[in-house]
N, C-alpha and C. Protein backbone atom coordinates (compact mmCIF):
# COMPACT_ATOMS: atom_id res chain seq x y z
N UNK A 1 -25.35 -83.40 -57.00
CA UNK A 1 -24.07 -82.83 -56.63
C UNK A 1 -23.46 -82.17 -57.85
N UNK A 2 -22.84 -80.83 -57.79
CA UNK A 2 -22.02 -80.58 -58.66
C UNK A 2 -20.85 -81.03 -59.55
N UNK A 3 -20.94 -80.79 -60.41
CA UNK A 3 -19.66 -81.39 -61.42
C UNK A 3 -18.59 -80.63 -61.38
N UNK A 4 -17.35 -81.03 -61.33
CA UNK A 4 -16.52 -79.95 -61.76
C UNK A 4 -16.17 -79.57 -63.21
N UNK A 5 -15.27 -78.71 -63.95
CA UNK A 5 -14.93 -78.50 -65.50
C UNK A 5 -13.93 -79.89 -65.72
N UNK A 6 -13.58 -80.43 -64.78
CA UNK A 6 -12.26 -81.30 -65.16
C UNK A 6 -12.98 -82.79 -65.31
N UNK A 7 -14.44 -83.28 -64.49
CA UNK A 7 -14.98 -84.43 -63.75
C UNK A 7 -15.96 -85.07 -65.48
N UNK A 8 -16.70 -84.08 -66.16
CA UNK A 8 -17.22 -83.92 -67.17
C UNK A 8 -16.31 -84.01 -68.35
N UNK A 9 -14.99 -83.46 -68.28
CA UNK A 9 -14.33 -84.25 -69.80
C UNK A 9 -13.42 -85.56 -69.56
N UNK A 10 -13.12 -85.94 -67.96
CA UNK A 10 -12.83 -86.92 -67.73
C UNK A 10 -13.46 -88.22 -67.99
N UNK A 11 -15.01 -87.68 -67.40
CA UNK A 11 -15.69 -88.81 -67.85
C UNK A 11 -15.80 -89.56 -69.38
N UNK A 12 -15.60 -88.35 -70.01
CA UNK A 12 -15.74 -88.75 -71.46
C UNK A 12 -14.71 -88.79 -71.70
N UNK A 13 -13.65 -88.44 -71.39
CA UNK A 13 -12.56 -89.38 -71.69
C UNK A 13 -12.02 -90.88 -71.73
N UNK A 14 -12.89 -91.66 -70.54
CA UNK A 14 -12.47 -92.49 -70.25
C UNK A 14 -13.34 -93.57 -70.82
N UNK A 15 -14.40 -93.15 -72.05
CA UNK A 15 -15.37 -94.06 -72.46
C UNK A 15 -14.69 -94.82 -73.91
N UNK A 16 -13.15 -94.10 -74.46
CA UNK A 16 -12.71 -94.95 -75.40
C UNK A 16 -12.04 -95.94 -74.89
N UNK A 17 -11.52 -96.47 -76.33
CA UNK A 17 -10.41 -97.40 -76.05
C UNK A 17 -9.06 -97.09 -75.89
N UNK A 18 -8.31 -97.53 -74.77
CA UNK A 18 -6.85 -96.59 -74.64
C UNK A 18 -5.75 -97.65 -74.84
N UNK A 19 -4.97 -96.99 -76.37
CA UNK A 19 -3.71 -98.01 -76.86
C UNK A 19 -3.23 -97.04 -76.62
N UNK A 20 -1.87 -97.48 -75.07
CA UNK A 20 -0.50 -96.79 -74.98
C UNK A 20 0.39 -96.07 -76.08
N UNK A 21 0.96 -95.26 -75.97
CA UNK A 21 1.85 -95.21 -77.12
C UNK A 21 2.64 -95.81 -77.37
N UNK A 22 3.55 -96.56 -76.35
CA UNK A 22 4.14 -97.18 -76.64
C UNK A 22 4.10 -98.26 -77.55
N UNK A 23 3.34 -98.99 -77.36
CA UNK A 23 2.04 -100.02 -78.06
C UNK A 23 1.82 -99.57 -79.77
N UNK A 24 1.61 -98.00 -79.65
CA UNK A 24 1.03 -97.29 -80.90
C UNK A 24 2.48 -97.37 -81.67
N UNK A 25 3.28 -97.39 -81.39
CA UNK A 25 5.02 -96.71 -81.28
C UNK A 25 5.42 -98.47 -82.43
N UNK A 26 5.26 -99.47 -81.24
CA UNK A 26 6.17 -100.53 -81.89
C UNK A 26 4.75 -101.37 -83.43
N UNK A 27 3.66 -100.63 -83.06
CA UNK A 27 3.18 -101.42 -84.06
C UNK A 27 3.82 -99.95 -85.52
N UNK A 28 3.92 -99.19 -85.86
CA UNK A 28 4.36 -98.15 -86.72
C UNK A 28 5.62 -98.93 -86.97
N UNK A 29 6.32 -99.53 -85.73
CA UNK A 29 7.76 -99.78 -86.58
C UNK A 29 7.69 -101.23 -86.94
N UNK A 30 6.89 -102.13 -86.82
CA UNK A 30 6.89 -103.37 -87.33
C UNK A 30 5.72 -103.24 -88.39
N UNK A 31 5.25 -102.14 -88.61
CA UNK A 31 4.80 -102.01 -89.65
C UNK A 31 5.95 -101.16 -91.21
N UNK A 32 7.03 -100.61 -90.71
CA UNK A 32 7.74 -100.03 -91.08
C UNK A 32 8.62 -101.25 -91.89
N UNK A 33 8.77 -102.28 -90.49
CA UNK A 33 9.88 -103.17 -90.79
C UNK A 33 9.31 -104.49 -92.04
N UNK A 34 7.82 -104.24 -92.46
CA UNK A 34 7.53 -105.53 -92.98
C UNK A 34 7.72 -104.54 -94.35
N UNK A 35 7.87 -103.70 -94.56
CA UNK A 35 7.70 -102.98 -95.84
C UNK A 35 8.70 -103.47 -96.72
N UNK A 36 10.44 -103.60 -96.34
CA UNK A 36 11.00 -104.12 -97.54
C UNK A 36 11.18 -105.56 -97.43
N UNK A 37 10.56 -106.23 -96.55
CA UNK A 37 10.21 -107.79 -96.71
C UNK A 37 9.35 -108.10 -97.70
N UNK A 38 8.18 -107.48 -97.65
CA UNK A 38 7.19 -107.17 -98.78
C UNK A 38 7.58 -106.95 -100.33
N UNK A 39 8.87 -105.59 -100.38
CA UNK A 39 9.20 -105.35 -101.43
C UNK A 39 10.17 -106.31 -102.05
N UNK A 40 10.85 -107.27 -100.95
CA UNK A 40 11.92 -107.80 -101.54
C UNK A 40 11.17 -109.64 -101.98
N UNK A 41 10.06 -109.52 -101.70
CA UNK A 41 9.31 -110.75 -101.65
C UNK A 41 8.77 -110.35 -103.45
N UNK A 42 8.03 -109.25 -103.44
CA UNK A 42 7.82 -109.04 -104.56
C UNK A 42 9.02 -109.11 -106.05
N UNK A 43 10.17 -108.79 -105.46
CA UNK A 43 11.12 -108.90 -106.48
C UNK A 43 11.65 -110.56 -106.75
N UNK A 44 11.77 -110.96 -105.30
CA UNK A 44 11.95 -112.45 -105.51
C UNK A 44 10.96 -112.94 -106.57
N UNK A 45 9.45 -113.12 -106.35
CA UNK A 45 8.68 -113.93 -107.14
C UNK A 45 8.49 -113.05 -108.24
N UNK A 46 9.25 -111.95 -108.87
CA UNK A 46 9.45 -111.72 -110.21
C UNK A 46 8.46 -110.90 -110.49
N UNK A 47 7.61 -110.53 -109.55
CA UNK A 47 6.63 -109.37 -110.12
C UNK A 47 6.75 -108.00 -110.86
N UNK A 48 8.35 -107.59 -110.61
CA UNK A 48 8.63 -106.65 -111.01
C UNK A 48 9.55 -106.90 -112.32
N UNK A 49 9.24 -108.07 -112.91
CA UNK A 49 10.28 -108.08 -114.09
C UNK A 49 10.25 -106.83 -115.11
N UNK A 50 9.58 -106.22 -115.38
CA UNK A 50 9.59 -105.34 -116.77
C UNK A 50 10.33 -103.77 -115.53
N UNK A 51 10.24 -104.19 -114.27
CA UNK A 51 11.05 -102.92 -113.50
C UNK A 51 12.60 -103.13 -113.78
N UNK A 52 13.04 -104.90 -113.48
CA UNK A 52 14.06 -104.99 -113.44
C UNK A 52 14.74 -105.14 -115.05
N UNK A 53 13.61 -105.54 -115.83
CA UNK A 53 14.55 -105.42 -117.58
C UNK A 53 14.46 -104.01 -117.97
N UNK A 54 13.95 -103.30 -117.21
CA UNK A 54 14.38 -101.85 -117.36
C UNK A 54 15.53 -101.07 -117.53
N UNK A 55 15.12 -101.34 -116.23
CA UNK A 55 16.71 -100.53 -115.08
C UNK A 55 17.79 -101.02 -114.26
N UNK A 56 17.66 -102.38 -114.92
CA UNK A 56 18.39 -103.31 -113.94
C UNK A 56 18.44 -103.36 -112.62
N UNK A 57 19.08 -104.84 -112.13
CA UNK A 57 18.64 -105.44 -110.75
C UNK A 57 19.13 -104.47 -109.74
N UNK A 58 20.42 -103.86 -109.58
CA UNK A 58 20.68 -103.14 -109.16
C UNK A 58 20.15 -101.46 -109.26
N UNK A 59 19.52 -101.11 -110.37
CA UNK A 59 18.31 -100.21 -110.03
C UNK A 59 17.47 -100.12 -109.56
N UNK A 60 16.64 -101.28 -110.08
CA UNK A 60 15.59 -101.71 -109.01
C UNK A 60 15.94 -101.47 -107.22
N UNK A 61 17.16 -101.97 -107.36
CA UNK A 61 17.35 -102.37 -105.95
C UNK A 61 17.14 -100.88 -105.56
N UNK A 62 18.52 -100.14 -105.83
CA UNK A 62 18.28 -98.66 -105.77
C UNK A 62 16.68 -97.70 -105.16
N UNK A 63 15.92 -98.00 -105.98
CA UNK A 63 14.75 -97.61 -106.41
C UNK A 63 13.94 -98.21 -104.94
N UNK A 64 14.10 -99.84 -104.90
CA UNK A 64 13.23 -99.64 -103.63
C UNK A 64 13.64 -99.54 -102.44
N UNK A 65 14.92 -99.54 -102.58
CA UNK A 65 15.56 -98.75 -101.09
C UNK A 65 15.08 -97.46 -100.96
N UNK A 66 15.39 -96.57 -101.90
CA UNK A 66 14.82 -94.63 -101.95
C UNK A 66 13.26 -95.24 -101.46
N UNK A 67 12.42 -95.73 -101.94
CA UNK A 67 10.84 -96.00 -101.45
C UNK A 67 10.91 -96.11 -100.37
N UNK A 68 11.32 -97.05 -100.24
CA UNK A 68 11.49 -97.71 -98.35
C UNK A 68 11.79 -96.62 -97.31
N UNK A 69 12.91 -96.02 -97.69
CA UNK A 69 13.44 -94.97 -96.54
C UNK A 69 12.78 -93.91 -96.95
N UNK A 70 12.07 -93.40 -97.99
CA UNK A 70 11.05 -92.34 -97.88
C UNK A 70 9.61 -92.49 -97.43
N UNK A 71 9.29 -93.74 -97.60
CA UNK A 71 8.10 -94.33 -96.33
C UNK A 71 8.05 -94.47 -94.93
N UNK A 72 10.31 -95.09 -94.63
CA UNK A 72 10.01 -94.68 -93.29
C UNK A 72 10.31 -93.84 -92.47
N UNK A 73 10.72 -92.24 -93.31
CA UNK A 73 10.93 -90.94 -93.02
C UNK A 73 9.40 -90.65 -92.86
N UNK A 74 8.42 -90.56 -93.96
CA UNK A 74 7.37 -89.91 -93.31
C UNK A 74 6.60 -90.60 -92.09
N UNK A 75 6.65 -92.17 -92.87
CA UNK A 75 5.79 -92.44 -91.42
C UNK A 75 7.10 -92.38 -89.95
N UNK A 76 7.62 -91.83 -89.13
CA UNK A 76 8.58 -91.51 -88.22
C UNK A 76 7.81 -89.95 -88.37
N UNK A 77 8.22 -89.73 -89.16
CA UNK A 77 7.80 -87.94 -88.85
C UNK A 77 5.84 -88.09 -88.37
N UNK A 78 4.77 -88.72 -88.89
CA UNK A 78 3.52 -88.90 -89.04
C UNK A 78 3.59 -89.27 -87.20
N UNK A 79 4.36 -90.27 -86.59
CA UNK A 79 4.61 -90.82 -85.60
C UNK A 79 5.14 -90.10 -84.46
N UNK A 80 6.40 -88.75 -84.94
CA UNK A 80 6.70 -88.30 -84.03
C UNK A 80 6.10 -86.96 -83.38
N UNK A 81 5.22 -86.69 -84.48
CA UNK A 81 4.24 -85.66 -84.92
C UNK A 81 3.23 -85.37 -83.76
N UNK A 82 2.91 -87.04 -83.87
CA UNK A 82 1.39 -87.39 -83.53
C UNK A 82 1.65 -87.54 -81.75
N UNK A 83 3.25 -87.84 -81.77
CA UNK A 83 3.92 -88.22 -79.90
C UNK A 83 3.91 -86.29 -79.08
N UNK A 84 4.42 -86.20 -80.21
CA UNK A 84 5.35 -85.12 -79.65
C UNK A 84 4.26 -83.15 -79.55
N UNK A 85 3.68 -83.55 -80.51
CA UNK A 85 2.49 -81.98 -81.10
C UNK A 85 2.14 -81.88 -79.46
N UNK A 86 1.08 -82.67 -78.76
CA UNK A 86 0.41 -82.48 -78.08
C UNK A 86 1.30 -82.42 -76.63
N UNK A 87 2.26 -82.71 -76.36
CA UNK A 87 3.33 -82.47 -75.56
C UNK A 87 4.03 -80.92 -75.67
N UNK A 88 4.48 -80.64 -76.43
CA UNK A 88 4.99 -79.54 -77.27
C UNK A 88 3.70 -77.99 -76.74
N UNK A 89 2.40 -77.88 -76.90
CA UNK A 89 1.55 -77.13 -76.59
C UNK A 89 1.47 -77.56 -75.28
N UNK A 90 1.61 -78.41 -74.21
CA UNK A 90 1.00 -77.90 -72.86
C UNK A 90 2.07 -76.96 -72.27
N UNK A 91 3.81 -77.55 -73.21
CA UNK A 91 4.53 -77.05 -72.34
C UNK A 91 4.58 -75.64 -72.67
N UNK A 92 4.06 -75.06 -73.66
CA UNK A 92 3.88 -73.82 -74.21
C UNK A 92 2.69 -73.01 -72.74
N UNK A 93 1.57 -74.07 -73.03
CA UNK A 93 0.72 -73.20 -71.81
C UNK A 93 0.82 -73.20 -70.57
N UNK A 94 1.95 -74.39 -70.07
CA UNK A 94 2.53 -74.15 -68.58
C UNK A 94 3.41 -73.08 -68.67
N UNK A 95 4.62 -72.61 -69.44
CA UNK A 95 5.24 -71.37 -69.68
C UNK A 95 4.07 -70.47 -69.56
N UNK A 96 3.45 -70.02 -70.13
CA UNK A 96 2.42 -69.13 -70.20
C UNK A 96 1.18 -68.91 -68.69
N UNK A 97 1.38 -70.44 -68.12
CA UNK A 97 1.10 -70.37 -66.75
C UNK A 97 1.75 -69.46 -65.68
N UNK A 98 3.26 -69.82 -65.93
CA UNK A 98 4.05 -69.39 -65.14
C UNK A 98 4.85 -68.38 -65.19
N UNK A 99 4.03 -67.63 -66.33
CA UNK A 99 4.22 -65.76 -66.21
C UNK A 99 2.85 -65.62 -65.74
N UNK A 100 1.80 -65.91 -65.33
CA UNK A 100 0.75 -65.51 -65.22
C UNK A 100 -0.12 -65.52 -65.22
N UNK A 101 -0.35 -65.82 -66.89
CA UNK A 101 -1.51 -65.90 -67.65
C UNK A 101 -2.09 -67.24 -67.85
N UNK A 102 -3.63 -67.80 -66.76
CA UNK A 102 -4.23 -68.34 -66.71
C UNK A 102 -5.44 -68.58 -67.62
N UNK A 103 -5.13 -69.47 -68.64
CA UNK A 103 -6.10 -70.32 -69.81
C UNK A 103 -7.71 -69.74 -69.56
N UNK A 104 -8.73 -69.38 -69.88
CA UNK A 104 -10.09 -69.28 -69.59
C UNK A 104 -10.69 -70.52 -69.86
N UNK A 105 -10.26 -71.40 -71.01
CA UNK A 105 -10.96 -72.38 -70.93
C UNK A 105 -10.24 -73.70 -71.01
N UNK A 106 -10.66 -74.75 -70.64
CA UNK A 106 -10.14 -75.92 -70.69
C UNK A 106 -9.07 -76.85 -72.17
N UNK A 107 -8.26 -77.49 -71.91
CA UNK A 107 -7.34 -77.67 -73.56
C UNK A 107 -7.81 -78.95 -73.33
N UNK A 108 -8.59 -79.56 -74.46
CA UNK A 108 -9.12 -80.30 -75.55
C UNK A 108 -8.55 -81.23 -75.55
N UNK A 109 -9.12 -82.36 -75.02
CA UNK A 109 -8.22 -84.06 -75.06
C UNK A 109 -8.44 -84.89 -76.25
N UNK A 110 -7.43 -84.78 -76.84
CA UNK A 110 -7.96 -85.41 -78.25
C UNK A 110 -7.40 -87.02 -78.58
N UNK A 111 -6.82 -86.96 -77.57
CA UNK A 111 -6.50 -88.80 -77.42
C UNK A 111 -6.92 -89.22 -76.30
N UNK A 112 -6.95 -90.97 -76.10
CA UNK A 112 -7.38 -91.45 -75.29
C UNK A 112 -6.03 -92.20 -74.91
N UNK A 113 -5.04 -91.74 -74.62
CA UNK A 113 -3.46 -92.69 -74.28
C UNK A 113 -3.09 -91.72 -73.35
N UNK A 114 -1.54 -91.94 -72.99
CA UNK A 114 -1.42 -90.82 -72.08
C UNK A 114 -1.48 -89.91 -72.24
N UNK A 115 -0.90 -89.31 -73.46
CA UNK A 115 -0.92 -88.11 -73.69
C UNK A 115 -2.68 -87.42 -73.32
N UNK A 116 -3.03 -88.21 -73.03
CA UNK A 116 -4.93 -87.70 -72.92
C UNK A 116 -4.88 -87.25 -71.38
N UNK A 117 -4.24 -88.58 -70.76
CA UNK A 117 -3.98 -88.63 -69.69
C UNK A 117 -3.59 -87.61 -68.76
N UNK A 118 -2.76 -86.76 -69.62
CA UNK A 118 -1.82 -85.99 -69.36
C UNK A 118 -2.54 -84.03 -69.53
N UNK A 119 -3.08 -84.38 -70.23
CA UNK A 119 -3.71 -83.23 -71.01
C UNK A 119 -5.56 -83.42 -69.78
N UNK A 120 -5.68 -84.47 -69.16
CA UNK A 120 -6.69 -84.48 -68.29
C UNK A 120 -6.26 -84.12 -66.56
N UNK A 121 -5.05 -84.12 -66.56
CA UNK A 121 -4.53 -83.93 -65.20
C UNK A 121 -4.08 -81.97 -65.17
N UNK A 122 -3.84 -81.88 -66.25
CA UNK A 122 -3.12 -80.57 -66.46
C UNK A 122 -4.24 -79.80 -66.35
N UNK A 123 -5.74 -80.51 -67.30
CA UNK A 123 -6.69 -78.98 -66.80
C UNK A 123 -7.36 -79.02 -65.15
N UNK A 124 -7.18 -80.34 -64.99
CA UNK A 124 -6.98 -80.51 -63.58
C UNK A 124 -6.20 -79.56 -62.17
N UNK A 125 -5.11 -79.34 -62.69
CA UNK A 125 -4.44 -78.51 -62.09
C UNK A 125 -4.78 -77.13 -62.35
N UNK A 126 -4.89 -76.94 -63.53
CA UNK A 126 -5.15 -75.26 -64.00
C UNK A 126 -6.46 -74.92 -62.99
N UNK A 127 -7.43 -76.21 -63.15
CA UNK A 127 -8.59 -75.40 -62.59
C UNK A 127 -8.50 -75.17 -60.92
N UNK A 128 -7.52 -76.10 -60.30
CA UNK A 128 -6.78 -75.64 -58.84
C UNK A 128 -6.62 -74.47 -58.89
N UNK A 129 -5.50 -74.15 -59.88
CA UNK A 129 -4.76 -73.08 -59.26
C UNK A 129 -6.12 -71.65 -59.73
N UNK A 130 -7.19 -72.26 -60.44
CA UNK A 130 -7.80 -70.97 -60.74
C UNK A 130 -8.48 -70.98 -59.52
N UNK A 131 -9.64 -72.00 -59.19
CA UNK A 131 -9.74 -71.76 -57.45
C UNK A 131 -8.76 -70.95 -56.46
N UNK A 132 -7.71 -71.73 -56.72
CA UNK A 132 -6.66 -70.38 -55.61
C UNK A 132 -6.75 -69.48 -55.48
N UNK A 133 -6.42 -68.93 -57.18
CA UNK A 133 -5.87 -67.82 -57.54
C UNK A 133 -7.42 -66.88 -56.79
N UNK A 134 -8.50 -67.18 -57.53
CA UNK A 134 -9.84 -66.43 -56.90
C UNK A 134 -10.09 -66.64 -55.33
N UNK A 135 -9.64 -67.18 -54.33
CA UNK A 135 -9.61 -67.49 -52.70
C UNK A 135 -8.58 -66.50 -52.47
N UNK A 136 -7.84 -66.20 -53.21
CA UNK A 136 -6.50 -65.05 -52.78
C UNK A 136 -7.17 -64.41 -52.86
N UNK A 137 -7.44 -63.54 -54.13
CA UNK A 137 -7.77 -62.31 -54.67
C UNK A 137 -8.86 -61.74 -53.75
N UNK A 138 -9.84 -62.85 -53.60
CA UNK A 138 -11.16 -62.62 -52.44
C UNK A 138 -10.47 -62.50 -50.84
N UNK A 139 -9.29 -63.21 -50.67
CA UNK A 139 -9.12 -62.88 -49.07
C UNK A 139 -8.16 -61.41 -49.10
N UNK A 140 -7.57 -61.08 -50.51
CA UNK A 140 -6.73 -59.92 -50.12
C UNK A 140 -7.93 -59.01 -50.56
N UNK A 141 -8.51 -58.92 -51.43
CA UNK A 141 -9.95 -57.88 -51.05
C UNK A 141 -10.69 -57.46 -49.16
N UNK A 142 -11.27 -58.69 -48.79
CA UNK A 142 -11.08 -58.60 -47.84
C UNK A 142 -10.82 -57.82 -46.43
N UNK A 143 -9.49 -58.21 -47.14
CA UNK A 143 -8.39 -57.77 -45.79
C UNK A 143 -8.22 -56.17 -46.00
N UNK A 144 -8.27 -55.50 -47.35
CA UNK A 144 -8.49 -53.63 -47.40
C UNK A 144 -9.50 -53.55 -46.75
C-alpha cells in the first residue's frame, strides 16, 4: 500500500523519546532556581574567601547576584528561543498559506514534543489542501 508524504515522517517521528515542554520548561527553572543556592552554599562554606577579602561581603554579594541574573536571562532567552522559534515559522507559512502560496515541500520536525506534534499535523494539512487544491484545478479543467 502506498505511503503518504505526512505517514513516513510521522513514523519517524514517533520513534524518539517525547519530554513535553512543559516538563522541559519546569526542569530549566529548577535548574535556574538551584543556581544561587549553590552560589550561596559556596560562600557559606568559605570557598570564596580571597573573593570576599577582596571586594568585600557585600561585593561579593553584588557580584553573584549580576552572575545569577545573567545566567537566568540567557538561559530564559535559550528556553524561550527553543518554545517559541518553531511556533513563530509555521505561523509565518500559514500566512503565506493563506495568500496562496503552497510550500513544495514538507517543514522539518525537529522535535519530538508538541511542538513536533504540531509541525506533524500542519504538513498534514498542507498536504490536504494540496490534494484539493489539484481535484479543483483538474475538475475546473474539465469542465472548459
Amino acid at each position: 500500500m502506498g505511503q503518504s508524504p505526512g505517514e513516513g515522517t510521522q513514523s519517524l517521528f514517533k520513534k524518539g523519546v517525547t519530554i513535553p515542554i512543559f516538563y522541559q520548561v519546569l526542569v530549566s527553572m529548577l535548574f535556574v532556581a538551584v543556581i544561587p543556592v549553590i552560589l550561596l552554599l559556596v560562600v557559606s562554606m568559605g570557598g570564596t574567601e580571597s573573593i570576599i577579602g577582596t571586594i568585600g561581603t557585600s561585593g561579593a554579594v553584588l557580584l553573584l547576584t549580576i552572575g545569577t541574573i545573567l545566567v537566568v536571562f540567557l538561559w530564559s532567552y535559550f528556553v524561550a528561543h527553543h518554545v517559541t522559534k518553531p511556533i513563530v515559522e509555521l505561523s509565518s507559512i500559514a500566512t503565506r498559506i493563506s495568500r496562496g502560496y503552497v510550500p513544495k515541500e514538507e517543514i522539518e520536525v525537529s522535535s519530538n514534543d508538541e511542538i513536533g506534534e504540531l509541525v506533524v499535523a500542519f504538513n498534514k494539512m498542507v498536504n490536504t489542501y494540496r490534494i484539493l487544491d489539484t481535484l479543483a484545478k483538474e475538475e475546473a479543467e474539465t469542465e472548459q
